[in-house]
PDB file of N, CA and C in Angstrom:
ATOM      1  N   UNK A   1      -7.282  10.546   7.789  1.00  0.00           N
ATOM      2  CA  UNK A   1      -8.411   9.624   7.947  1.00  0.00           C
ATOM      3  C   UNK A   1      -9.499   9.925   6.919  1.00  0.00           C
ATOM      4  N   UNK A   2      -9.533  11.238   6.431  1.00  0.00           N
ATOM      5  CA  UNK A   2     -11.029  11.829   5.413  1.00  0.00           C
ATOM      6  C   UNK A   2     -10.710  11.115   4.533  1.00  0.00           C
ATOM      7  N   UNK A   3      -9.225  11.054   3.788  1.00  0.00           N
ATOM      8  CA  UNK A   3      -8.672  10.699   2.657  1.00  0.00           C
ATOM      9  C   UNK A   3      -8.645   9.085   2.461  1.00  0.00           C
ATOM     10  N   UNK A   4      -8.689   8.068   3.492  1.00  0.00           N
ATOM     11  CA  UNK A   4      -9.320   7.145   3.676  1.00  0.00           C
ATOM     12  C   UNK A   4     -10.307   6.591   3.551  1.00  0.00           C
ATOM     13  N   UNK A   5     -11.336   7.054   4.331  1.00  0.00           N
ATOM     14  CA  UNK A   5     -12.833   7.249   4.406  1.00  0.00           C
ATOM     15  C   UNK A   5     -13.063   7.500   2.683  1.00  0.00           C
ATOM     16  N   UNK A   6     -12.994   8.437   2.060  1.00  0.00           N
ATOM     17  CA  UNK A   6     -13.246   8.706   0.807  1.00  0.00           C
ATOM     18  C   UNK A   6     -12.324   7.662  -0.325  1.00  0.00           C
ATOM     19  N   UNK A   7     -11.379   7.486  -0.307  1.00  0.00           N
ATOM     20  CA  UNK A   7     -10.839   6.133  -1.179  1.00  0.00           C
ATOM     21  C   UNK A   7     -11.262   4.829  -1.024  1.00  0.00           C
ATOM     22  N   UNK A   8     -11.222   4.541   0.148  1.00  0.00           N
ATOM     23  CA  UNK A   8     -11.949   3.254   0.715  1.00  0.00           C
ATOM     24  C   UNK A   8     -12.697   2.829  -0.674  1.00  0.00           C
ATOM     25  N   UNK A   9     -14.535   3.318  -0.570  1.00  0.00           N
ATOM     26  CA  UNK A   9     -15.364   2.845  -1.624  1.00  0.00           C
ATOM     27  C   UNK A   9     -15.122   3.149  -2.797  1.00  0.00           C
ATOM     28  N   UNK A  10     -13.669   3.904  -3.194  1.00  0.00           N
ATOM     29  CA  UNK A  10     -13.897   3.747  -4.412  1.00  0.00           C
ATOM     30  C   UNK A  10     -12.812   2.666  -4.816  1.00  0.00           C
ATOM     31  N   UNK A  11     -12.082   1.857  -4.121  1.00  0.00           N
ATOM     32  CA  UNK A  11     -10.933   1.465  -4.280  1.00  0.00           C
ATOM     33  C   UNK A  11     -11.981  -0.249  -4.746  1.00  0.00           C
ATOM     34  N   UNK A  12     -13.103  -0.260  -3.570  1.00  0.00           N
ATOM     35  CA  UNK A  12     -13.691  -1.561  -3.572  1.00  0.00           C
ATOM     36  C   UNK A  12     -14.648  -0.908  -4.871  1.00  0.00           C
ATOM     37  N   UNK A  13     -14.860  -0.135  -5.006  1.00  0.00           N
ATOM     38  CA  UNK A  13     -16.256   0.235  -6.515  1.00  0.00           C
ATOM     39  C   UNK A  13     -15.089  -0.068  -7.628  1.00  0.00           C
ATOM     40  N   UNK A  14     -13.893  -0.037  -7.785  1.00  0.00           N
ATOM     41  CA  UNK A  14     -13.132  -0.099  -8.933  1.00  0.00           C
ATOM     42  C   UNK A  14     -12.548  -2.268  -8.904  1.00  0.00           C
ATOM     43  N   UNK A  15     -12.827  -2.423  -7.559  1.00  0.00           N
ATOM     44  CA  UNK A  15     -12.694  -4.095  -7.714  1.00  0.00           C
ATOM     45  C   UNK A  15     -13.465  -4.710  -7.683  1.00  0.00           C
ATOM     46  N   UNK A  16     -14.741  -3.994  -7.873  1.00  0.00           N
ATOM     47  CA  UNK A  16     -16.269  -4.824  -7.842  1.00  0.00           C
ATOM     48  C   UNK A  16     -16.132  -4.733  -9.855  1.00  0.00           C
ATOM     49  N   UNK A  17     -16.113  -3.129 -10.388  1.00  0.00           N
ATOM     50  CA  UNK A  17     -15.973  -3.405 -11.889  1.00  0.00           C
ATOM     51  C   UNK A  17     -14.483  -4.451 -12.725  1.00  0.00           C
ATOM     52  N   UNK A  18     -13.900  -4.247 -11.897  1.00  0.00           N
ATOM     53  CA  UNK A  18     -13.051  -5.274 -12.747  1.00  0.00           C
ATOM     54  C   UNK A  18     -13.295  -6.569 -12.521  1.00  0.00           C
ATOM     55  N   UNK A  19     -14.181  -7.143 -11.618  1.00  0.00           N
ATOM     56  CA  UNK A  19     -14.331  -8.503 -11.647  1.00  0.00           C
ATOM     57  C   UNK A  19     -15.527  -8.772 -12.211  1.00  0.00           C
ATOM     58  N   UNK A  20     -16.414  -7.492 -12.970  1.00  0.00           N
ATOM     59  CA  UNK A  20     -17.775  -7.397 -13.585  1.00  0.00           C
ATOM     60  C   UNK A  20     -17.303  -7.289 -15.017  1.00  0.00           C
ATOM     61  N   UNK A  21     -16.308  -6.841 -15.539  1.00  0.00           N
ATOM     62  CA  UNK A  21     -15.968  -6.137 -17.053  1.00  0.00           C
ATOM     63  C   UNK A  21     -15.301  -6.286 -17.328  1.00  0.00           C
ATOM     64  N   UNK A  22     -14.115  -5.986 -18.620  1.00  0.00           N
ATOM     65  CA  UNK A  22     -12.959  -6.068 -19.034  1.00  0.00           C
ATOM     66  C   UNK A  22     -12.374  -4.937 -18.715  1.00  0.00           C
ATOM     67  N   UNK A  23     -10.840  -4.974 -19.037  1.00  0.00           N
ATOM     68  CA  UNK A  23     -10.014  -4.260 -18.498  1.00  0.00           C
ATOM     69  C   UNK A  23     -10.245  -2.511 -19.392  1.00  0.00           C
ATOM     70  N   UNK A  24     -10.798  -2.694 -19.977  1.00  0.00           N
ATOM     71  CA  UNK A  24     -11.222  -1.221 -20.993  1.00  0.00           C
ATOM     72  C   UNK A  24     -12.549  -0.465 -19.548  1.00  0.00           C
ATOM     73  N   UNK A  25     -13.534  -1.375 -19.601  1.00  0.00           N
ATOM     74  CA  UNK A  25     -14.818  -1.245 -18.476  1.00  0.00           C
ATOM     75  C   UNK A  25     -13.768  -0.370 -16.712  1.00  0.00           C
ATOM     76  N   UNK A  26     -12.946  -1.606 -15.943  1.00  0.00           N
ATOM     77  CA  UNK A  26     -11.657  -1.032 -15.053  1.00  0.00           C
ATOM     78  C   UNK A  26     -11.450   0.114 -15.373  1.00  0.00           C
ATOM     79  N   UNK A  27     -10.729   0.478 -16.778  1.00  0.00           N
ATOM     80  CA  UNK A  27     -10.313   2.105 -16.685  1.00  0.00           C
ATOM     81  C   UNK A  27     -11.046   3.029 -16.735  1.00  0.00           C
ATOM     82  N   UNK A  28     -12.173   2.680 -17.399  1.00  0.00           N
ATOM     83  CA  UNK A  28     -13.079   4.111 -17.311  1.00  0.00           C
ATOM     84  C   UNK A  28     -13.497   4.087 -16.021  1.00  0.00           C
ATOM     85  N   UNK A  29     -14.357   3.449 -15.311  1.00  0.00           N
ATOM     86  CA  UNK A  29     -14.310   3.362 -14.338  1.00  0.00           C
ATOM     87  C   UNK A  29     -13.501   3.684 -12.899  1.00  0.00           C
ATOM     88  N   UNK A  30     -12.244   3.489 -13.311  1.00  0.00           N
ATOM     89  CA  UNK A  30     -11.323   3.679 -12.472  1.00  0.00           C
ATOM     90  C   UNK A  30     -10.721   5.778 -12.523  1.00  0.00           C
ATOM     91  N   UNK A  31     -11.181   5.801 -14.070  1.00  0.00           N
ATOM     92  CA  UNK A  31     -11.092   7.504 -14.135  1.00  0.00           C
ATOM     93  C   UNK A  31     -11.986   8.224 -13.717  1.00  0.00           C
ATOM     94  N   UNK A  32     -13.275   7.858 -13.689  1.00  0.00           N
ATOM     95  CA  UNK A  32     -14.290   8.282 -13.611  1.00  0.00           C
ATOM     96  C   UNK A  32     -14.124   9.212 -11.813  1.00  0.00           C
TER      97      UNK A  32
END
């Protein structure tokens, strides 16, 4: 459930930037 809880916002913070940026903006983001 922690491991949930903690992916959750980043799963929606990485589909809020790809519908804000290009796909270069997504990966850093998504590494970050």
């Amino acid at each position: 459930m922690f491991i949930y809880y903690h992916i959750l916002p980043h799963i929606l913070l990485v589909t809020y930037w790809s519908q804000q940026n290009t796909k270069d903006s997504f990966d850093t983001a998504f590494m970050s």
